[in-house]
C-alpha atoms as a PDB file:
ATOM      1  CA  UNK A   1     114.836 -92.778  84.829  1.00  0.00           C
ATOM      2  CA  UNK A   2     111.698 -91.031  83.793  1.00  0.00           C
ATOM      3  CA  UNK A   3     111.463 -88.835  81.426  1.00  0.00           C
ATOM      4  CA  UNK A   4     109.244 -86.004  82.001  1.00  0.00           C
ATOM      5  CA  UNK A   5     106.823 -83.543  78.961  1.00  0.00           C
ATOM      6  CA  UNK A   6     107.419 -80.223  80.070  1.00  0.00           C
ATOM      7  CA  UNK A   7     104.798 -77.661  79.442  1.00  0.00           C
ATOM      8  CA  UNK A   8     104.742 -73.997  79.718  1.00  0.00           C
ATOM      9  CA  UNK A   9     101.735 -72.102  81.310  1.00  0.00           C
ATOM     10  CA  UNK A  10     101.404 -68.516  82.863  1.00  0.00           C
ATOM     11  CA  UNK A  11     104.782 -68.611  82.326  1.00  0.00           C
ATOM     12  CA  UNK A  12     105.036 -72.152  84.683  1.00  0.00           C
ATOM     13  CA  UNK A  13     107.147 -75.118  84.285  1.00  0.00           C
ATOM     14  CA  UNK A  14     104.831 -78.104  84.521  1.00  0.00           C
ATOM     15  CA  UNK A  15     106.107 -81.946  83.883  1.00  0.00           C
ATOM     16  CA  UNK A  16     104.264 -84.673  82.935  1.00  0.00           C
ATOM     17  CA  UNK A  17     103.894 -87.246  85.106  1.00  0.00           C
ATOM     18  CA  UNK A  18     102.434 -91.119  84.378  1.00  0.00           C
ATOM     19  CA  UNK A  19      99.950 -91.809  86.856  1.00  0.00           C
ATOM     20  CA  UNK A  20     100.775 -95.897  86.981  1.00  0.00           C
ATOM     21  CA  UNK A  21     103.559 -94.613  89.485  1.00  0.00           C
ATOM     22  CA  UNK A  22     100.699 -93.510  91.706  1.00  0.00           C
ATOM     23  CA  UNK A  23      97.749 -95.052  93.519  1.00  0.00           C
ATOM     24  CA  UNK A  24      94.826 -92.714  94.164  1.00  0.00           C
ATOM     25  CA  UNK A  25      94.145 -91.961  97.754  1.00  0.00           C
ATOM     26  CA  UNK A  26      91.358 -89.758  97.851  1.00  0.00           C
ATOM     27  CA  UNK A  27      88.431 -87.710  95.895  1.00  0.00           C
ATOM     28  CA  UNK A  28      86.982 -84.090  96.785  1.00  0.00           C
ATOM     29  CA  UNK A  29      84.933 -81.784  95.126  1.00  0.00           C
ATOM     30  CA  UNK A  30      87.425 -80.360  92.526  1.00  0.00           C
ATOM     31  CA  UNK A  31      90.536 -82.698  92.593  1.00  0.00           C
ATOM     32  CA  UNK A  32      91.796 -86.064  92.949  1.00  0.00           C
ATOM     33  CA  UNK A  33      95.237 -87.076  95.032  1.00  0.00           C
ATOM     34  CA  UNK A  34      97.465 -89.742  94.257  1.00  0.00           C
ATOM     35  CA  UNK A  35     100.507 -91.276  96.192  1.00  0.00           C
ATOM     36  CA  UNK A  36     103.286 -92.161  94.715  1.00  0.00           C
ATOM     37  CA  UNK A  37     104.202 -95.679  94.679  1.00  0.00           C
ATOM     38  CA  UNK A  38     107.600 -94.637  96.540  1.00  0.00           C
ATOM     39  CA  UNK A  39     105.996 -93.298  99.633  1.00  0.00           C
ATOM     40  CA  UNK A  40     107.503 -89.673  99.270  1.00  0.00           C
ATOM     41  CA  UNK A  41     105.122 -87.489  97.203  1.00  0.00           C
ATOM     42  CA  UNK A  42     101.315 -86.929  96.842  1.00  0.00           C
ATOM     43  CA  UNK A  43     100.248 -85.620  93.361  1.00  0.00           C
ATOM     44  CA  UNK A  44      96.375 -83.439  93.373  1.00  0.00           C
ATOM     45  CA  UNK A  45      95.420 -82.659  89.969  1.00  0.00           C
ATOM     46  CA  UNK A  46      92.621 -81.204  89.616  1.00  0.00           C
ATOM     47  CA  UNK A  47      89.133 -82.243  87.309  1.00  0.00           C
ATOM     48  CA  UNK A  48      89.576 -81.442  83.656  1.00  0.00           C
ATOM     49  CA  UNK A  49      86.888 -78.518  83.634  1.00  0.00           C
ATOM     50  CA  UNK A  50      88.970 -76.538  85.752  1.00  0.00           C
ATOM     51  CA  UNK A  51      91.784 -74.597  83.839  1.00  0.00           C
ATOM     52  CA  UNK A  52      95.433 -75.014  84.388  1.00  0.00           C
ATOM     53  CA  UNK A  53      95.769 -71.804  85.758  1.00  0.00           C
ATOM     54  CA  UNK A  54      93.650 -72.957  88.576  1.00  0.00           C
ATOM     55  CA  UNK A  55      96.716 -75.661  89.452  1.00  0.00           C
ATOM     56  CA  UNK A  56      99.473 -72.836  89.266  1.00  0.00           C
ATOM     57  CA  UNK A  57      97.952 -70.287  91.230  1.00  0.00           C
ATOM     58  CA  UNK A  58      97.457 -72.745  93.966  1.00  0.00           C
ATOM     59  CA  UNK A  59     100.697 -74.414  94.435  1.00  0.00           C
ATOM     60  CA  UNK A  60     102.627 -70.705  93.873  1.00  0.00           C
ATOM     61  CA  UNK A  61      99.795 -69.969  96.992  1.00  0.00           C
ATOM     62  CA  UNK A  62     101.153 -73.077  98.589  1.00  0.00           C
ATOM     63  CA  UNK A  63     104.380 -71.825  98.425  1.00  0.00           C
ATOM     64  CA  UNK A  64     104.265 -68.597 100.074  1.00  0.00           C
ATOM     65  CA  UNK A  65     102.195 -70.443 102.928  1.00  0.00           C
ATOM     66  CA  UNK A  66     104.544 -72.700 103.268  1.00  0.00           C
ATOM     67  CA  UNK A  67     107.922 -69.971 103.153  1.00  0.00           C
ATOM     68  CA  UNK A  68     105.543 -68.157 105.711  1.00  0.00           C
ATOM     69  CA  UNK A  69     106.127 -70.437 107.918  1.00  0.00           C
ATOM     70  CA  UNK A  70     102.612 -72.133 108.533  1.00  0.00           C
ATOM     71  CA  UNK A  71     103.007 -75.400 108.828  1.00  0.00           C
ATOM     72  CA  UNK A  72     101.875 -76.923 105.784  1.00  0.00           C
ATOM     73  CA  UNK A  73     103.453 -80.180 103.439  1.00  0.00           C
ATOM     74  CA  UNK A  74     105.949 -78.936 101.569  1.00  0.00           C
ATOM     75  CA  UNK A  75     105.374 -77.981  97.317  1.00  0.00           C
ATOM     76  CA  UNK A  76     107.178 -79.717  95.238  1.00  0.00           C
ATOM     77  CA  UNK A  77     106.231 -78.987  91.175  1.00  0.00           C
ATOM     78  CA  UNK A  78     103.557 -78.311  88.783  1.00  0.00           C
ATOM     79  CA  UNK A  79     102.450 -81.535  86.738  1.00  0.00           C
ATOM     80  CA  UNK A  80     100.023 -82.527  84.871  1.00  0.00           C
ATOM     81  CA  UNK A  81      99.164 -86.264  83.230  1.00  0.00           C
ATOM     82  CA  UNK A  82      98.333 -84.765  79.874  1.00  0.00           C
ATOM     83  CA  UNK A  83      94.657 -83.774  80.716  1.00  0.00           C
ATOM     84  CA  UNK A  84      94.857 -82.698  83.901  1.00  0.00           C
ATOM     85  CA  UNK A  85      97.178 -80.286  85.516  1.00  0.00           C
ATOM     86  CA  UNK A  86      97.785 -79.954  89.423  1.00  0.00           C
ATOM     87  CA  UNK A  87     101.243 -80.139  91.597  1.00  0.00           C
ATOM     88  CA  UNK A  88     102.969 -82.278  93.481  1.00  0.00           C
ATOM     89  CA  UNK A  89     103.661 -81.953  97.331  1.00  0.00           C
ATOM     90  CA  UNK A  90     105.057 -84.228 100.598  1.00  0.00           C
ATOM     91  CA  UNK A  91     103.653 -86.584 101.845  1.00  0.00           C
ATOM     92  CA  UNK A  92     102.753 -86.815 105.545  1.00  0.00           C
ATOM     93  CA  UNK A  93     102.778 -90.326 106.430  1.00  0.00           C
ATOM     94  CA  UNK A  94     101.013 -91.662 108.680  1.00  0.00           C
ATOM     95  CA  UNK A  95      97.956 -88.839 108.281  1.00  0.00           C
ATOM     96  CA  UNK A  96      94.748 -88.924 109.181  1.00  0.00           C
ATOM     97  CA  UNK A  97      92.771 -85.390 109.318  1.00  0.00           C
ATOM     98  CA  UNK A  98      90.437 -84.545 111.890  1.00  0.00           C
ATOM     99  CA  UNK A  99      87.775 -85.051 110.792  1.00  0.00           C
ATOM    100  CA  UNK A 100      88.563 -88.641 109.869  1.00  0.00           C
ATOM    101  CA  UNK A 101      89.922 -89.467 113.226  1.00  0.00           C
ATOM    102  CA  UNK A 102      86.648 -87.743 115.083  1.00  0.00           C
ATOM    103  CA  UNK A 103      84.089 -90.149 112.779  1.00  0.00           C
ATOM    104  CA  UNK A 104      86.201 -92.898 114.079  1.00  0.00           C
ATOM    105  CA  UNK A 105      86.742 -92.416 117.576  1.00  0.00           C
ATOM    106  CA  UNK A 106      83.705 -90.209 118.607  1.00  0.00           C
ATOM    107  CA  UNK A 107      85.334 -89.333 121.854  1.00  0.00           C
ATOM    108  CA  UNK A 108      87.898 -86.920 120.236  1.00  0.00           C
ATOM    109  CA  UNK A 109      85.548 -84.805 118.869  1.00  0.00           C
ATOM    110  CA  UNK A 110      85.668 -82.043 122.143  1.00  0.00           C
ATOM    111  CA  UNK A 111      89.787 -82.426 122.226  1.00  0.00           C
ATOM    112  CA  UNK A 112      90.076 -82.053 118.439  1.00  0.00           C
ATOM    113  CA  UNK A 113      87.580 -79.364 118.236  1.00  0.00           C
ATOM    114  CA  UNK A 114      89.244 -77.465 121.252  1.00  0.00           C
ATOM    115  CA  UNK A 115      92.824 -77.811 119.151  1.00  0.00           C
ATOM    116  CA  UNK A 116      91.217 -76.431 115.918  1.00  0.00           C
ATOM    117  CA  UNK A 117      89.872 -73.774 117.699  1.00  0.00           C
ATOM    118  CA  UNK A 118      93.200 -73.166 118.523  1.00  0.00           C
ATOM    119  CA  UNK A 119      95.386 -73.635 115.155  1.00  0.00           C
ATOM    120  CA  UNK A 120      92.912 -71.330 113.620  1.00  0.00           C
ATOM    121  CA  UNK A 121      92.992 -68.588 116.175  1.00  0.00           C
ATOM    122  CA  UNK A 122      96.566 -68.775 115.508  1.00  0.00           C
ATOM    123  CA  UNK A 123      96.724 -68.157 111.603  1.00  0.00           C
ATOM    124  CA  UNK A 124      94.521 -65.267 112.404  1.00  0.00           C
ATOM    125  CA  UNK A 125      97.300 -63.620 114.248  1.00  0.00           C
ATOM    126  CA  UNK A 126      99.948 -64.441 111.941  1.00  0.00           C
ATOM    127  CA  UNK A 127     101.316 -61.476 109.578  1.00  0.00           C
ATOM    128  CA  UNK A 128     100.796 -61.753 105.888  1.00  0.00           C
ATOM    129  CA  UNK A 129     103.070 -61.382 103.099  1.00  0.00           C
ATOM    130  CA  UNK A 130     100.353 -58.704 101.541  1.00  0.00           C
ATOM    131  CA  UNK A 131     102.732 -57.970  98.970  1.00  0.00           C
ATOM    132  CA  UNK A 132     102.268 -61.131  97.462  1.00  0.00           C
ATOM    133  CA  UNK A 133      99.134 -62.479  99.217  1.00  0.00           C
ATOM    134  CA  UNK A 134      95.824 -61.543  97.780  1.00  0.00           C
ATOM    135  CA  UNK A 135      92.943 -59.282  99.589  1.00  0.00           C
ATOM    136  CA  UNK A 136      90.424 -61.212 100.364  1.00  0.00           C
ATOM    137  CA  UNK A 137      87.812 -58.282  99.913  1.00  0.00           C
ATOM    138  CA  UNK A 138      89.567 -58.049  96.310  1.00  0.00           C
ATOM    139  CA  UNK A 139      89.760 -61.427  95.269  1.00  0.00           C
ATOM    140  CA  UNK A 140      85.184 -61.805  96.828  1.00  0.00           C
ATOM    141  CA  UNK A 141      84.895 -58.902  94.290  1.00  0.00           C
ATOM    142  CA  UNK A 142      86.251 -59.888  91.477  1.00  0.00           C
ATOM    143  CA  UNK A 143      84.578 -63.041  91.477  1.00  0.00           C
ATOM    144  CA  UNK A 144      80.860 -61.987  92.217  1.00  0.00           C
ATOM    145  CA  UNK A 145      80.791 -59.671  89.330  1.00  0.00           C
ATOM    146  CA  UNK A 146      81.725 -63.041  87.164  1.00  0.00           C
ATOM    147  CA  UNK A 147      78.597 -64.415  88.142  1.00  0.00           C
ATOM    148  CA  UNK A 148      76.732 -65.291  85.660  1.00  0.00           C
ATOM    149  CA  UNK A 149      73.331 -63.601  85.661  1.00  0.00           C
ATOM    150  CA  UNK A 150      73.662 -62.167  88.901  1.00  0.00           C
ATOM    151  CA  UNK A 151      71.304 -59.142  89.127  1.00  0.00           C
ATOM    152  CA  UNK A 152      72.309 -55.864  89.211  1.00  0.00           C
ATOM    153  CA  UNK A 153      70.684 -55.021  92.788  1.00  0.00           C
ATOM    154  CA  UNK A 154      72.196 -58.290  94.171  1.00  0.00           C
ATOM    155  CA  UNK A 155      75.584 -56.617  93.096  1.00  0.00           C
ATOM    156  CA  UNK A 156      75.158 -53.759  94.277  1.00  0.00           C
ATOM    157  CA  UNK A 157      74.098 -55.146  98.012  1.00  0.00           C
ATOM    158  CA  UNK A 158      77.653 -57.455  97.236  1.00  0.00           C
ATOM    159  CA  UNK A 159      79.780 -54.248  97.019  1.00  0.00           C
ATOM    160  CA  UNK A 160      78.033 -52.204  99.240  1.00  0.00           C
ATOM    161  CA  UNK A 161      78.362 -54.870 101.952  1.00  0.00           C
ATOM    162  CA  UNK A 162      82.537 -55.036 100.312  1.00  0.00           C
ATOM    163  CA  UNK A 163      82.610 -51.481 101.106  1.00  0.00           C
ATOM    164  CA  UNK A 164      82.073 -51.751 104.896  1.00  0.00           C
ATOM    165  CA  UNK A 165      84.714 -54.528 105.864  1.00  0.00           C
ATOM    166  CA  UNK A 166      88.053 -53.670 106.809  1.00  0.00           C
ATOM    167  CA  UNK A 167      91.143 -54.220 105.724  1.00  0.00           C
ATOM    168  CA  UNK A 168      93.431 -56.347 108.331  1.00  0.00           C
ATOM    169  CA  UNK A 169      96.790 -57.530 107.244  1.00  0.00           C
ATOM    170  CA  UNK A 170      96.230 -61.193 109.237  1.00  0.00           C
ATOM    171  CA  UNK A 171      96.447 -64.788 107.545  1.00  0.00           C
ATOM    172  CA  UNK A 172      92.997 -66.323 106.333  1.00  0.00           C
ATOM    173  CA  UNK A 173      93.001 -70.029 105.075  1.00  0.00           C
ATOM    174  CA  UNK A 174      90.619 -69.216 102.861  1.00  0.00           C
ATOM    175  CA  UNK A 175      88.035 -72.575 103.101  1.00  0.00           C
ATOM    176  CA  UNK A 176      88.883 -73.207 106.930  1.00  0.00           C
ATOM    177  CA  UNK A 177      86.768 -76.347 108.142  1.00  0.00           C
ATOM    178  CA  UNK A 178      87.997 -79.483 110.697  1.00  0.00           C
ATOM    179  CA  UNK A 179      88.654 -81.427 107.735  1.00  0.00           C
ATOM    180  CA  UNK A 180      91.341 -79.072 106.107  1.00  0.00           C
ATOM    181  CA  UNK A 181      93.887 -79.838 108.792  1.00  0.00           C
ATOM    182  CA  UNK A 182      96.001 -83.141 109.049  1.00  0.00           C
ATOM    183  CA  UNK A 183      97.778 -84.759 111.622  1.00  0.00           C
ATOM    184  CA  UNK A 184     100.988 -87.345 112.019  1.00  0.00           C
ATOM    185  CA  UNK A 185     100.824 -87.974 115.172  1.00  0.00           C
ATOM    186  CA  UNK A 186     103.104 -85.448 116.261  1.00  0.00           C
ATOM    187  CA  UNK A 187     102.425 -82.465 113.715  1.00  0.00           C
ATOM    188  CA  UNK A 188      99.652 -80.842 112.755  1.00  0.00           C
ATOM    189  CA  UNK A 189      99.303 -79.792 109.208  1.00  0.00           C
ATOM    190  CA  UNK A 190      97.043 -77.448 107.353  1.00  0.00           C
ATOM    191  CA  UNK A 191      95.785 -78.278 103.544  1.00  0.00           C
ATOM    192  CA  UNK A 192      93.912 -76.962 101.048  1.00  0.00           C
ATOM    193  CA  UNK A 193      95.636 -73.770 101.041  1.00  0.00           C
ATOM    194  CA  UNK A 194      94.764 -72.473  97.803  1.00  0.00           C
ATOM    195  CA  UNK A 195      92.429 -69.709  98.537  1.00  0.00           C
ATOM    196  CA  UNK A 196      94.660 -68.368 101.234  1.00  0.00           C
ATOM    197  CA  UNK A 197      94.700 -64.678 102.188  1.00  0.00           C
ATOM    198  CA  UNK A 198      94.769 -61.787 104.023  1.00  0.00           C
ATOM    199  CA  UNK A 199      91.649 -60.137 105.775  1.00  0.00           C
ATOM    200  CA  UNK A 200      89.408 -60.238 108.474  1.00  0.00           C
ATOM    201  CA  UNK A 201      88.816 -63.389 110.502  1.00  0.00           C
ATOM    202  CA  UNK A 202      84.951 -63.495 109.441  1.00  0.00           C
ATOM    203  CA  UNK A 203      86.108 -64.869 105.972  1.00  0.00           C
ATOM    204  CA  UNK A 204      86.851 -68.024 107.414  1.00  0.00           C
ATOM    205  CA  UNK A 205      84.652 -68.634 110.083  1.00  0.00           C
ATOM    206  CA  UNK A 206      81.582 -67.424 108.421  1.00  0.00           C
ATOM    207  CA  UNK A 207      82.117 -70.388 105.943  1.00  0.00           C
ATOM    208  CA  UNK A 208      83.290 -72.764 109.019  1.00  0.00           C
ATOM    209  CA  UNK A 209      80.000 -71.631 110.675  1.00  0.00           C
ATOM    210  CA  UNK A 210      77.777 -72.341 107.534  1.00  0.00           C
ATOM    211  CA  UNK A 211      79.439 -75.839 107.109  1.00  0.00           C
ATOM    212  CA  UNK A 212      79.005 -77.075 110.224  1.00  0.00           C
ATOM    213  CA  UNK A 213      75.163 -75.633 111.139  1.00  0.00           C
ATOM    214  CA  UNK A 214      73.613 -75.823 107.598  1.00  0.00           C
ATOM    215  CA  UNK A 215      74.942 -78.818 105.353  1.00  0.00           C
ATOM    216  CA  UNK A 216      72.286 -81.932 104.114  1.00  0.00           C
ATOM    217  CA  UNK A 217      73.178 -85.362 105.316  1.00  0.00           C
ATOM    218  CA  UNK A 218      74.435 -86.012 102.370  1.00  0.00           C
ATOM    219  CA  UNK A 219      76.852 -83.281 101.964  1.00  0.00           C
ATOM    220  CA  UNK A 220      77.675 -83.907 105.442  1.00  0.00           C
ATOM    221  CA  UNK A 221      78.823 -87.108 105.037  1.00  0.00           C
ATOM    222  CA  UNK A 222      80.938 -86.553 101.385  1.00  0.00           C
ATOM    223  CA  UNK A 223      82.852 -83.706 102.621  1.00  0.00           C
ATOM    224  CA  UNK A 224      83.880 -84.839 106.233  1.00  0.00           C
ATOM    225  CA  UNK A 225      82.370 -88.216 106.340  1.00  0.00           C
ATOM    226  CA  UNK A 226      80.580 -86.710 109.885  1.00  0.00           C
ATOM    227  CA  UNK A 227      76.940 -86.436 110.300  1.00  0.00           C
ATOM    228  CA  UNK A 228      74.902 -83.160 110.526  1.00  0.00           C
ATOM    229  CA  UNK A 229      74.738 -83.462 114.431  1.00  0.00           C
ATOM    230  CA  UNK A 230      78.227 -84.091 114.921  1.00  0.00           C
ATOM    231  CA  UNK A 231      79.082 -81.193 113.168  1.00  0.00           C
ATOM    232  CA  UNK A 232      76.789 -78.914 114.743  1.00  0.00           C
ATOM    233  CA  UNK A 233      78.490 -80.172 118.359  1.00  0.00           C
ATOM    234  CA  UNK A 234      81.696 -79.523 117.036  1.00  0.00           C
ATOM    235  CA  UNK A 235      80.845 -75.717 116.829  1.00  0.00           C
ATOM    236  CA  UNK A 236      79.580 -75.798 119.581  1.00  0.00           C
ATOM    237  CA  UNK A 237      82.840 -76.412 121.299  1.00  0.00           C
ATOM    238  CA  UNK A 238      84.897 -75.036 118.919  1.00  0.00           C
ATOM    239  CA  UNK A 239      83.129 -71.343 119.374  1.00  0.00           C
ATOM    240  CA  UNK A 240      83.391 -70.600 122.837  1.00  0.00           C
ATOM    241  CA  UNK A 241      87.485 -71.392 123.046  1.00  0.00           C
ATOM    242  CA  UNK A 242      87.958 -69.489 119.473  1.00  0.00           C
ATOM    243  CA  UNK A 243      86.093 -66.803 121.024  1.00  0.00           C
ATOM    244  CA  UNK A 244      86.945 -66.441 124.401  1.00  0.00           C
ATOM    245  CA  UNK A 245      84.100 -67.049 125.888  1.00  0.00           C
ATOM    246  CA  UNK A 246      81.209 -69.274 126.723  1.00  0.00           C
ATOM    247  CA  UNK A 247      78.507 -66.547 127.175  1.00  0.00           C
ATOM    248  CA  UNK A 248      75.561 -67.406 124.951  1.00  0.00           C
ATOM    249  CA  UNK A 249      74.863 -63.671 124.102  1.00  0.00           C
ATOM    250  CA  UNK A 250      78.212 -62.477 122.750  1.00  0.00           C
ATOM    251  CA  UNK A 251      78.771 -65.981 120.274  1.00  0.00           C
ATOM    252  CA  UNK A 252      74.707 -64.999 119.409  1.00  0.00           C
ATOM    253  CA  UNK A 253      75.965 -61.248 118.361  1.00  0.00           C
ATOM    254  CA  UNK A 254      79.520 -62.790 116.661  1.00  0.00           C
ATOM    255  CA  UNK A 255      77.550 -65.107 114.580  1.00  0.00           C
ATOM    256  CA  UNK A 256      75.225 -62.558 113.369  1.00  0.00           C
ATOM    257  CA  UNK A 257      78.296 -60.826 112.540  1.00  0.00           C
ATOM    258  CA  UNK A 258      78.828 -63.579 110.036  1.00  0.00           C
ATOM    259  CA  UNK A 259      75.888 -63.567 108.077  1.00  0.00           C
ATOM    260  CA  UNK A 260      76.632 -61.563 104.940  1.00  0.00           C
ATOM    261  CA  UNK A 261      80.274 -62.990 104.983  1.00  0.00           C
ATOM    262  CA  UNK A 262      78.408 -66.156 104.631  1.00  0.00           C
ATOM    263  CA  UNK A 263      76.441 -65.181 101.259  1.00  0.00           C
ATOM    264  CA  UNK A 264      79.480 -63.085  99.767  1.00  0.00           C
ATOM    265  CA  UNK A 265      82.075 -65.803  99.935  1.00  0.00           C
ATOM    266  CA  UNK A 266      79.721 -68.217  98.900  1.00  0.00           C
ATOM    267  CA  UNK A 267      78.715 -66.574  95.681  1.00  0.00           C
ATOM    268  CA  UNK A 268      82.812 -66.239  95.755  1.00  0.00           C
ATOM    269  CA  UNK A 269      82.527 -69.916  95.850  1.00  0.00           C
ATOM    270  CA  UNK A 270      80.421 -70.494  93.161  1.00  0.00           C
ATOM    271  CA  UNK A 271      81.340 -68.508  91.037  1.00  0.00           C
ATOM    272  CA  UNK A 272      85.067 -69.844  91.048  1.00  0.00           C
ATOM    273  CA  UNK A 273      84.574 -73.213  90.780  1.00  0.00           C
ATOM    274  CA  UNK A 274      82.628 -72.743  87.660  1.00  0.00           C
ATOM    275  CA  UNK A 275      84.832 -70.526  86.245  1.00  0.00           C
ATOM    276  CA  UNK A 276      82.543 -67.520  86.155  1.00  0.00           C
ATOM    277  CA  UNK A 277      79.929 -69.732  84.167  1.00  0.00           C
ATOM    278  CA  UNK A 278      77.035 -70.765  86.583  1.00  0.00           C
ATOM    279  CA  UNK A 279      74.081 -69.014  86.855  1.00  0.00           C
ATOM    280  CA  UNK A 280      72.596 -67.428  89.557  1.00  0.00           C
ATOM    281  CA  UNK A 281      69.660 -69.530  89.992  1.00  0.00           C
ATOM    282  CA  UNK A 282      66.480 -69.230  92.107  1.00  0.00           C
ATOM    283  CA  UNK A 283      67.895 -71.398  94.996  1.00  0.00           C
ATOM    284  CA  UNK A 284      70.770 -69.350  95.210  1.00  0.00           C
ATOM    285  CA  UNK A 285      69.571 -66.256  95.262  1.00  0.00           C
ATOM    286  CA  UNK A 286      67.255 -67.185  98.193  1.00  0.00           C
ATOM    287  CA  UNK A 287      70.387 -68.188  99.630  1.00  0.00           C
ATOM    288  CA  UNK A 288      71.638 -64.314  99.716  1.00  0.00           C
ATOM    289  CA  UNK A 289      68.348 -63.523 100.551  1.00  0.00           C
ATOM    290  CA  UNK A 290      68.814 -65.346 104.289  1.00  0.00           C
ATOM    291  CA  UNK A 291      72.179 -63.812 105.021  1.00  0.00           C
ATOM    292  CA  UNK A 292      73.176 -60.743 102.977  1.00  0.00           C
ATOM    293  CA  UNK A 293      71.744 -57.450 104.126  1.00  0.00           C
ATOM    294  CA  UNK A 294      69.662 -55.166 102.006  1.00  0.00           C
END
């Protein structure tokens, strides 16, 4: 039997785990994910420059998701391999996301696109648990004024833009895209769940919109092994059924709608994944300059 370290953050039981009972399966921006050898459990732990506090908020997000009913693999435990920290869910098996299944058979990407549209419509409407959820106007906040050398008037256009969005007790992913939902052939599963929320419904598809219309090649490619044009076609049909429509006019006046929800979650963005500790560079700042408001 193995034995397991246990360590004690925020209050959090987290075991040790050795990693040569797991093969690693796939890479992303901030984590790595591991199968273990016995089929049953995938292990994410996340890159050593994020804290461990990073690991426990998601999987106790996880859980509420996943008690909410949404379907979602099931959270198992916080772990960590002794430099890493992260948790441990189900596996699905066999899973393939979206967007893996649309870069290899092209002719799903209209079907897949039209069920997305779908799914996410759906968490809109579902009821959160805002006692225990976060706000998603809250958490944006909090997070832009960790920004490192943000200026003071980009701030203030931040929380004055903050100040004008409703409140709307409604599910939010939090980093909705194609590639953040999974499939076994007879369920579909969402992942990633860690920034989950309540809010409004631009939260999610402003970032859905930027990703697919505005990503390099490269980026492209890394993230959701599509290319730029692929992704661009799967707004394109994902829009109209989200929406309700296909009249060219109303998606042109929702999109603008999305525009400073772009800028403010991804300063949100950046600002989490460094911890509060990258700058607000020249680039960046342009970047609020195209979609926040004055």
């Amino acid at each position: 039997m193995q034995s397991y370290l246990t360590y004690a953050i925020m209050n959090e039981e987290v075991q040790r785990i050795n990693l040569n009972d797991y093969i690693q399966t796939g890479e992303g921006g901030t984590a790595l994910t591991y199968n273990h050898k016995d089929g049953k459990t995938l292990a994410k732990l996340f890159m050593p420059s994020l804290a461990a506090d990073t690991a426990v908020r998601e999987f106790r997000i996880n859980q509420i998701v996943y008690e909410i009913g949404l379907p979602t693999p099931k959270p198992i435990r916080l772990i960590t391999d002794g430099t890493r920290f992260g948790a441990e869910y189900e596996l699905i098996s066999p899973k393939r996301s979206f967007t893996r299944i649309i870069s290899q058979e092209p002719d799903q990407l209209v079907p897949l696109s039209e069920r997305f549209a779908v799914l996410a419509k759906q968490i809109h409407q579902t009821p959160a648990d805002t006692k225990r959820l976060p706000d998603m106007r809250e958490l944006v906040g909090i997070w832009i004024d960790r920004l490192v050398n943000l200026p003071d008037t980009y701030k203030e256009r931040f929380h004055r833009f903050l100040s004008t969005v409703s409140s709307s007790p409604t599910c939010l992913h939090g980093d909705l895209h194609i590639g953040n939902i999974i499939t076994d052939g007879s369920r579909n599963l969402w992942i990633d769940v860690g920034d989950f929320a309540y809010g409004v419904p631009e939260w999610d598809l402003g970032m859905m919109y930027y990703s697919s219309n505005f990503l390099s090649a490269e980026r492209a490619d890394k993230i959701f092994h599509l290319d730029v044009d692929t992704l661009k076609a799967h707004w394109k049909v994902f829009a109209p059924v989200y929406y309700g429509t296909d009249d060219e006019k109303v998606l042109e006046a929702e999109i603008g709608k999305l525009h400073p929800f772009i800028a403010t979650k991804i300063a949100f963005i950046v600002s989490k994944l460094s911890d509060g500790k990258r700058s607000a560079d020249g680039p960046l700042l342009s970047l609020f300059d195209k979609f926040l408001p004055d």
